[in-house]
N, C-alpha and C. Protein backbone atom coordinates (compact mmCIF):
# COMPACT_ATOMS: atom_id res chain seq x y z
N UNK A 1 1.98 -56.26 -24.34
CA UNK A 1 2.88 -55.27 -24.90
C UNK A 1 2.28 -53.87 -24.80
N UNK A 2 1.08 -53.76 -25.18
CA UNK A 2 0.17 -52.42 -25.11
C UNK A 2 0.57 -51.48 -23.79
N UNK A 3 0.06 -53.31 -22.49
CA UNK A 3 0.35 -52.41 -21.23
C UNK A 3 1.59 -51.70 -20.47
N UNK A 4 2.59 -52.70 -21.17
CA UNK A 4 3.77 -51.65 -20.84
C UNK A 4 4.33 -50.49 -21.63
N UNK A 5 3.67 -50.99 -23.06
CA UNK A 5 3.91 -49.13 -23.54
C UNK A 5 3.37 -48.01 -22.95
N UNK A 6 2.02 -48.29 -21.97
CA UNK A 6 1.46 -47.53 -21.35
C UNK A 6 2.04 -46.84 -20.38
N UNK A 7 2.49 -47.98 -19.72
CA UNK A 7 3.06 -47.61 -18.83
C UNK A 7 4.32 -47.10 -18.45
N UNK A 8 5.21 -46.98 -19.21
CA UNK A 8 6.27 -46.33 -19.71
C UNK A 8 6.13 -45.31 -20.12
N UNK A 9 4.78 -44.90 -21.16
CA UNK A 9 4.63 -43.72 -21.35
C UNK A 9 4.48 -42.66 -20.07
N UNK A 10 3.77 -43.52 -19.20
CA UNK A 10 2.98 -42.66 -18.13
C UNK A 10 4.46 -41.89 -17.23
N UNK A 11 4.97 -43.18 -17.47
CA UNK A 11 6.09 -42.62 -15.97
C UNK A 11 7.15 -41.60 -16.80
N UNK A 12 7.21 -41.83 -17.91
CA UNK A 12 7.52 -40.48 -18.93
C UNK A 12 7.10 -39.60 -18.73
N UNK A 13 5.82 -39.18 -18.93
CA UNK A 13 5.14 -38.10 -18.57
C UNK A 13 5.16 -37.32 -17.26
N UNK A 14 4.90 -38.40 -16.11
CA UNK A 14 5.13 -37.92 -14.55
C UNK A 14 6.17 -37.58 -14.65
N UNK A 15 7.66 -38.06 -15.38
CA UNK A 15 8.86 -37.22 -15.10
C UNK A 15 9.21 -36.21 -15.63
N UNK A 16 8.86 -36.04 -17.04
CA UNK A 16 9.07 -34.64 -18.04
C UNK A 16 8.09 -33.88 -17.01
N UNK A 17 6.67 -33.90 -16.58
CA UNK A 17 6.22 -32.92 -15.89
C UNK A 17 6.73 -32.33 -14.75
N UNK A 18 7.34 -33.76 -13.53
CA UNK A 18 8.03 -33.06 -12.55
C UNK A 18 9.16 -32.33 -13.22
N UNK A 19 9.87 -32.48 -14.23
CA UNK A 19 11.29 -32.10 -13.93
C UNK A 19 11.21 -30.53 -14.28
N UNK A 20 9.98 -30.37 -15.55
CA UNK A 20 9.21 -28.93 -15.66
C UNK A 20 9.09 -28.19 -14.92
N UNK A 21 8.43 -28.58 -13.68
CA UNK A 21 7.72 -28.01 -12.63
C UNK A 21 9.06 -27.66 -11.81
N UNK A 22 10.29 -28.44 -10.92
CA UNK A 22 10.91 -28.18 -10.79
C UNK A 22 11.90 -27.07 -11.04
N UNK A 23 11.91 -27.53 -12.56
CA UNK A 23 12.86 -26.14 -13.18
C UNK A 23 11.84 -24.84 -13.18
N UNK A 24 10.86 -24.66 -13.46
CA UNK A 24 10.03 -23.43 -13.63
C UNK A 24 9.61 -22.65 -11.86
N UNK A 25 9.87 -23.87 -11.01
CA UNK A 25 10.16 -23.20 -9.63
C UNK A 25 11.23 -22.52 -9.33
N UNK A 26 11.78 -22.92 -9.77
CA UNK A 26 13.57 -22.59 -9.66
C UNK A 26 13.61 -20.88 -9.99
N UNK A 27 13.27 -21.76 -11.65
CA UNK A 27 13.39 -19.91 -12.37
C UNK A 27 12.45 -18.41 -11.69
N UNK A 28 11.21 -19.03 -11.27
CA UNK A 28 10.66 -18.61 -10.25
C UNK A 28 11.26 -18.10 -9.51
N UNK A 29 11.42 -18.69 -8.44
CA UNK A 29 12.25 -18.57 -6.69
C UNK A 29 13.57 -17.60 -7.46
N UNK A 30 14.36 -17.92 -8.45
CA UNK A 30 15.47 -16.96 -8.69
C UNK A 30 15.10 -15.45 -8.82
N UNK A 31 13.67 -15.27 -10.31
CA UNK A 31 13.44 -14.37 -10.56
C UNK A 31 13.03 -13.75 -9.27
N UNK A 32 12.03 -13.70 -8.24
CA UNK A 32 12.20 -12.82 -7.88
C UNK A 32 13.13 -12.53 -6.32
N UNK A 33 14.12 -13.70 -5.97
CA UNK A 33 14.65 -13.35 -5.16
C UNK A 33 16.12 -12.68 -5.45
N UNK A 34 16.45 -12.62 -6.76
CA UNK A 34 17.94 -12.25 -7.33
C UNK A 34 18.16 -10.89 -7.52
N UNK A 35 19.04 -10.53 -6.35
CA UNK A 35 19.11 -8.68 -6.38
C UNK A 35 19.63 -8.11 -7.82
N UNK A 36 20.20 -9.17 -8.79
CA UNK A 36 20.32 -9.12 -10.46
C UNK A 36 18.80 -8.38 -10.94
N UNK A 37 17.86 -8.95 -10.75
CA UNK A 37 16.62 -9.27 -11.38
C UNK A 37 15.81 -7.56 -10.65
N UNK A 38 15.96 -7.53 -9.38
CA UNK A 38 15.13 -6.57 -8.75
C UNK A 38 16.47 -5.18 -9.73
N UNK A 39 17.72 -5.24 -9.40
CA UNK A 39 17.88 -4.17 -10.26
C UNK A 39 18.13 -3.73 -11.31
N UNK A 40 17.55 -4.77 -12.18
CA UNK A 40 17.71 -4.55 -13.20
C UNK A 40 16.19 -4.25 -14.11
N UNK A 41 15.34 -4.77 -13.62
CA UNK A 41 14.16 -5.34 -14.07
C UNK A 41 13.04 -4.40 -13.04
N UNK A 42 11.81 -3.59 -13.74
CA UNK A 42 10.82 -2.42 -12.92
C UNK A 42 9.91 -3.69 -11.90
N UNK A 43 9.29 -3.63 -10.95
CA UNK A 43 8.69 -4.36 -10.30
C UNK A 43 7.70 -4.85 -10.99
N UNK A 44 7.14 -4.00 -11.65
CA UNK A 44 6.08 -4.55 -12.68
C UNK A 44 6.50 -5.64 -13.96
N UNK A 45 7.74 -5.34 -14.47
CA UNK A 45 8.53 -6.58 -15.01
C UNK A 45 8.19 -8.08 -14.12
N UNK A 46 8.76 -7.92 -12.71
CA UNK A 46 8.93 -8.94 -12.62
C UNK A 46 7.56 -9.46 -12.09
N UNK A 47 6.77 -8.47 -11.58
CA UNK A 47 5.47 -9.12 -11.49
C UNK A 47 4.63 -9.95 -13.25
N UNK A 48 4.85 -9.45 -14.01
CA UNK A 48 4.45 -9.66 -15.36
C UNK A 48 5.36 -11.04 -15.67
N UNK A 49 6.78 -11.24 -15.54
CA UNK A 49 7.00 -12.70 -15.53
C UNK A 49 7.22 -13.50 -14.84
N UNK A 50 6.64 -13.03 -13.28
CA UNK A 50 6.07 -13.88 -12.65
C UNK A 50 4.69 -14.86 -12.78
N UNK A 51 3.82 -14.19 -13.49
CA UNK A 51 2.65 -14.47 -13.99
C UNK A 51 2.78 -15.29 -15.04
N UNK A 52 3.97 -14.97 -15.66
CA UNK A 52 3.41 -15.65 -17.17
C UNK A 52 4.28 -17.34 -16.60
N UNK A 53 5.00 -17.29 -15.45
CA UNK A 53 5.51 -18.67 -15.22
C UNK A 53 4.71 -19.09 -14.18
N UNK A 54 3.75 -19.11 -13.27
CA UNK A 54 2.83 -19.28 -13.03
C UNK A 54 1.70 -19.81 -14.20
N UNK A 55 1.07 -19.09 -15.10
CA UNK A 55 0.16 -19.87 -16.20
C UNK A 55 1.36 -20.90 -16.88
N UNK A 56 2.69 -20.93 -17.12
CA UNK A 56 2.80 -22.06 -17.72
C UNK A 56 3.20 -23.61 -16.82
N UNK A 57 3.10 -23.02 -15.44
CA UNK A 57 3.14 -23.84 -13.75
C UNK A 57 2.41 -24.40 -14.09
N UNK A 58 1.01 -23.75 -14.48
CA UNK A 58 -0.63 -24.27 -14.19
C UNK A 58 -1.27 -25.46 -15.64
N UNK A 59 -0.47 -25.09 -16.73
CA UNK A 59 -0.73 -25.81 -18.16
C UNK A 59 0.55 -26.76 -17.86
N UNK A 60 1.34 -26.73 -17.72
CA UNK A 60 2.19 -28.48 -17.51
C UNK A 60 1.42 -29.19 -16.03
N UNK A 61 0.93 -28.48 -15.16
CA UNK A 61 0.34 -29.30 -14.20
C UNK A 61 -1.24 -30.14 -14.57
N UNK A 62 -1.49 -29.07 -15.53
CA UNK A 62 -3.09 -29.95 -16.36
C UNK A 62 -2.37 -31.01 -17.84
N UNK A 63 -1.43 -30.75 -17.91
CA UNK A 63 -1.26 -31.72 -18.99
C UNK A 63 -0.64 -32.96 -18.40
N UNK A 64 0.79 -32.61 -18.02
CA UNK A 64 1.17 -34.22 -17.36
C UNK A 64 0.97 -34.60 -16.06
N UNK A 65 -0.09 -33.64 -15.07
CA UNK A 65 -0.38 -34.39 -14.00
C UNK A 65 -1.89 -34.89 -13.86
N UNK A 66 -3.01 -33.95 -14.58
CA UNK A 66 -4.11 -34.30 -14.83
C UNK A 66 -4.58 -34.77 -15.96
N UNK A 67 -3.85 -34.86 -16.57
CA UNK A 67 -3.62 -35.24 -18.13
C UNK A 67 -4.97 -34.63 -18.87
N UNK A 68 -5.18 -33.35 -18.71
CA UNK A 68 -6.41 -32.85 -19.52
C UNK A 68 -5.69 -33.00 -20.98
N UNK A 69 -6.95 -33.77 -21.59
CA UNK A 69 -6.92 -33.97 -23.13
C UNK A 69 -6.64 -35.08 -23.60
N UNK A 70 -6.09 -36.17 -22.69
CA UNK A 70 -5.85 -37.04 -23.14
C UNK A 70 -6.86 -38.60 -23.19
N UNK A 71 -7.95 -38.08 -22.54
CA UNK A 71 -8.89 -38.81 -22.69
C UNK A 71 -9.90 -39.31 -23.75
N UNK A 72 -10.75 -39.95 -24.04
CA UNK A 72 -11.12 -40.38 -25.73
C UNK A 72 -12.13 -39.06 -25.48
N UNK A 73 -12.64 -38.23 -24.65
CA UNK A 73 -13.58 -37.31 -24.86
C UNK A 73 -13.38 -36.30 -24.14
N UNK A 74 -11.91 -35.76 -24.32
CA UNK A 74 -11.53 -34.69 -23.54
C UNK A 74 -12.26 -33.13 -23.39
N UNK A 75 -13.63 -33.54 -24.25
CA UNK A 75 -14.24 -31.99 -24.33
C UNK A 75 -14.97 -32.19 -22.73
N UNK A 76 -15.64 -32.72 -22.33
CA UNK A 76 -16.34 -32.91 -20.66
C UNK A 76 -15.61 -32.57 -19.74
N UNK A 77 -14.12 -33.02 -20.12
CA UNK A 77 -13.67 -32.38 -18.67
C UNK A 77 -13.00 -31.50 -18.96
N UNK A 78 -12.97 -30.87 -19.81
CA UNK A 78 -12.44 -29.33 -20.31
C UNK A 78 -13.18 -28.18 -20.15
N UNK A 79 -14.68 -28.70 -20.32
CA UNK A 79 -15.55 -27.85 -20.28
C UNK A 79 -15.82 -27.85 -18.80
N UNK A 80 -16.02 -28.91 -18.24
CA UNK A 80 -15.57 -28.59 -16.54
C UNK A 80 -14.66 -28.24 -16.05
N UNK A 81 -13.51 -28.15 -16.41
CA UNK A 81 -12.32 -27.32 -15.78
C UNK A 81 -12.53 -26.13 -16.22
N UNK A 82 -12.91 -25.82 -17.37
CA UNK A 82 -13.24 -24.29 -17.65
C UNK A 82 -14.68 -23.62 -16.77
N UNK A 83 -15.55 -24.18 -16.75
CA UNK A 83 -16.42 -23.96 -15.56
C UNK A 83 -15.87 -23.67 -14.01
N UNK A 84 -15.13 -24.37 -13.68
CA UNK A 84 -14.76 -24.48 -12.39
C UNK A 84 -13.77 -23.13 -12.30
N UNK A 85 -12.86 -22.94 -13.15
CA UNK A 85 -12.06 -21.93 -13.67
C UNK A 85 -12.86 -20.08 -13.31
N UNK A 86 -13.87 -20.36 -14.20
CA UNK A 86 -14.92 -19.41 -14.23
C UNK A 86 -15.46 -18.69 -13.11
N UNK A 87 -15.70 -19.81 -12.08
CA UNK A 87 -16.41 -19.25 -10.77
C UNK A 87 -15.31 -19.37 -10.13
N UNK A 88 -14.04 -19.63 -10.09
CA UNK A 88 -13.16 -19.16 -9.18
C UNK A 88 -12.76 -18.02 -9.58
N UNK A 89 -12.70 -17.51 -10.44
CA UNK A 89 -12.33 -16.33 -11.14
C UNK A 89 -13.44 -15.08 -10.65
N UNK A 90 -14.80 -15.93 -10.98
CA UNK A 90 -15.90 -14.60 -9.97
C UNK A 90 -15.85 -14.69 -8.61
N UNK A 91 -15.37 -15.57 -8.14
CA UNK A 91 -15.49 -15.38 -6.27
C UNK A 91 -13.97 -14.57 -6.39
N UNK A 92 -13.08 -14.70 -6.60
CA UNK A 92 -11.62 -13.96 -6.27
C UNK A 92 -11.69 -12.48 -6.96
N UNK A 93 -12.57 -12.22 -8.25
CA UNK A 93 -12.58 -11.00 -8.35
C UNK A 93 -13.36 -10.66 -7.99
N UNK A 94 -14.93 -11.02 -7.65
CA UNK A 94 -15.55 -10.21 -6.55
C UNK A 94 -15.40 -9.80 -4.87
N UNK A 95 -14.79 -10.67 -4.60
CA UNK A 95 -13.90 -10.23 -3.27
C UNK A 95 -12.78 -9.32 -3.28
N UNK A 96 -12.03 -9.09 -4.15
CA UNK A 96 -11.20 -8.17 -4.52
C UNK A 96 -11.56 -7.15 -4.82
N UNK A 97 -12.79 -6.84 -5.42
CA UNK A 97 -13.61 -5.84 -5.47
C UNK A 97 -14.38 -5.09 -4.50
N UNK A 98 -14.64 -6.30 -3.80
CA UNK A 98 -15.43 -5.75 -2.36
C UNK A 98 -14.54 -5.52 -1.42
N UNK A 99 -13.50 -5.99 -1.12
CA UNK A 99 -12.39 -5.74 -0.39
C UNK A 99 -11.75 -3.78 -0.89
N UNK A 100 -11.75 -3.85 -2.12
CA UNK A 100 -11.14 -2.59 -2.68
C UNK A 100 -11.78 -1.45 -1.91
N UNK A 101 -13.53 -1.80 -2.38
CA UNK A 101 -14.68 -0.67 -2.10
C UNK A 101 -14.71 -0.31 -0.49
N UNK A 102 -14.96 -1.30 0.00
CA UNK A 102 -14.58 -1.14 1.23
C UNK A 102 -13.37 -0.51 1.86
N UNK A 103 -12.52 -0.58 1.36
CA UNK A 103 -11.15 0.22 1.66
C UNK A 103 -11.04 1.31 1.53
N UNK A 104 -11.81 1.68 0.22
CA UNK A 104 -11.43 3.08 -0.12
C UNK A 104 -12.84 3.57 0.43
N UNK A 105 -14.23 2.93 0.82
CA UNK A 105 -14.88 3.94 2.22
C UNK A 105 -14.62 4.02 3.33
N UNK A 106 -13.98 3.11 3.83
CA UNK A 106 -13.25 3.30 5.16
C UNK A 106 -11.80 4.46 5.72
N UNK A 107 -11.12 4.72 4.54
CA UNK A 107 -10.33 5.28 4.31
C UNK A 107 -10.53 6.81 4.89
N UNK A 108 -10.11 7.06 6.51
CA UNK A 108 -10.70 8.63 6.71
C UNK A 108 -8.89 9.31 7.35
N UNK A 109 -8.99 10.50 7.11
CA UNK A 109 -7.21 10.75 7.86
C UNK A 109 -7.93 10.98 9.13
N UNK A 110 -7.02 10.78 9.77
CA UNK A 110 -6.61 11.06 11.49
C UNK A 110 -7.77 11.91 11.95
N UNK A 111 -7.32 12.90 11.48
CA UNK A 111 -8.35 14.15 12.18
C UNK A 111 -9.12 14.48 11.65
N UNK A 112 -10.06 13.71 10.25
CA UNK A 112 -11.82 13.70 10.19
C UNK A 112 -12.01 12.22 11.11
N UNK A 113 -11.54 11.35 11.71
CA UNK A 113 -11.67 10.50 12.45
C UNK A 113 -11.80 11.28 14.03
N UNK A 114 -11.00 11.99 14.22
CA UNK A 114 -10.98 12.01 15.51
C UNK A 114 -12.11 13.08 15.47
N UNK A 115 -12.62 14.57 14.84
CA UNK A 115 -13.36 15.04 14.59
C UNK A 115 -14.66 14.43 14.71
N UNK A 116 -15.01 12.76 13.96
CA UNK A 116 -16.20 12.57 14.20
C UNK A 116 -16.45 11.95 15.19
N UNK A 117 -15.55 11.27 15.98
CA UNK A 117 -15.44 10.64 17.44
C UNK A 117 -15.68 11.89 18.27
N UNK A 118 -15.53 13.16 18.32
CA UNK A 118 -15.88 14.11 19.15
C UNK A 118 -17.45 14.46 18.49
N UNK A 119 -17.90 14.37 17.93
CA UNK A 119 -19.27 14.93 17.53
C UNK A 119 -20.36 13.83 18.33
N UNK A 120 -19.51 12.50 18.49
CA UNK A 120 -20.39 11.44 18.55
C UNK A 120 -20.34 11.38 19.94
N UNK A 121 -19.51 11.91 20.69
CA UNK A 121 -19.29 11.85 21.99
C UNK A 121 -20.27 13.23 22.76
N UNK A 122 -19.73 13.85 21.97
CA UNK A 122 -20.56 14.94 22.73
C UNK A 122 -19.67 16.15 23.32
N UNK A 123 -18.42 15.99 22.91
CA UNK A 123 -17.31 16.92 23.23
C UNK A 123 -17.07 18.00 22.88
């Protein structure tokens, strides 16, 4: 009896999560493809609830697909998903950073470019 409450639960879960995920794509894909939404709403709106349905994409995908927490000692792999979390967070913002810096020294107009291509040439 145990095992099919289990298991009933489970396929519960896999479906409330897909059907989540589904609908929160949806609302997604609408928000920002709906010429409603772009004129009504500043770009930064919809970037801002784009984000916030994205983090709740990412918390129904750790609850009913990885089932964080539901284990008898859900602190280990919490504290490893938060680890793992961590250094993806320093490799994507330090590349974003170095990407930035770099941009903005590379950044020359036209003609201090072509100016120093003639100095270097000899023209």
């Amino acid at each position: 009896m145990n095992r099919e409450h289990s298991s009933k639960s489970g396929i519960l879960s896999y479906s409330v999560g897909f059907i989540l995920s589904i609908v929160l794509t949806l609302v997604a894909y609408v928000t920002a493809t709906n010429e409603a939404f772009r004129s009504k709403w500043s770009v930064e709106a919809i970037v801002i609830a784009l984000s916030a349905l994205a983090t709740i994409q990412l918390i129904v995908q750790l609850v009913f697909f990885l089932h964080l927490g539901d284990e008898a000692k859900p602190r280990w792999k919490l504290v490893s998903f938060i680890f793992a979390f961590i250094i993806l967070g320093i490799i994507v913002i330090g590349s974003l950073w170095i990407m930035f810096d770099m941009n903005s020294r590379m950044m020359v107009s036209p003609t201090d470019m072509i100016k120093y291509m003639n100095r270097q040439t000899g023209l």
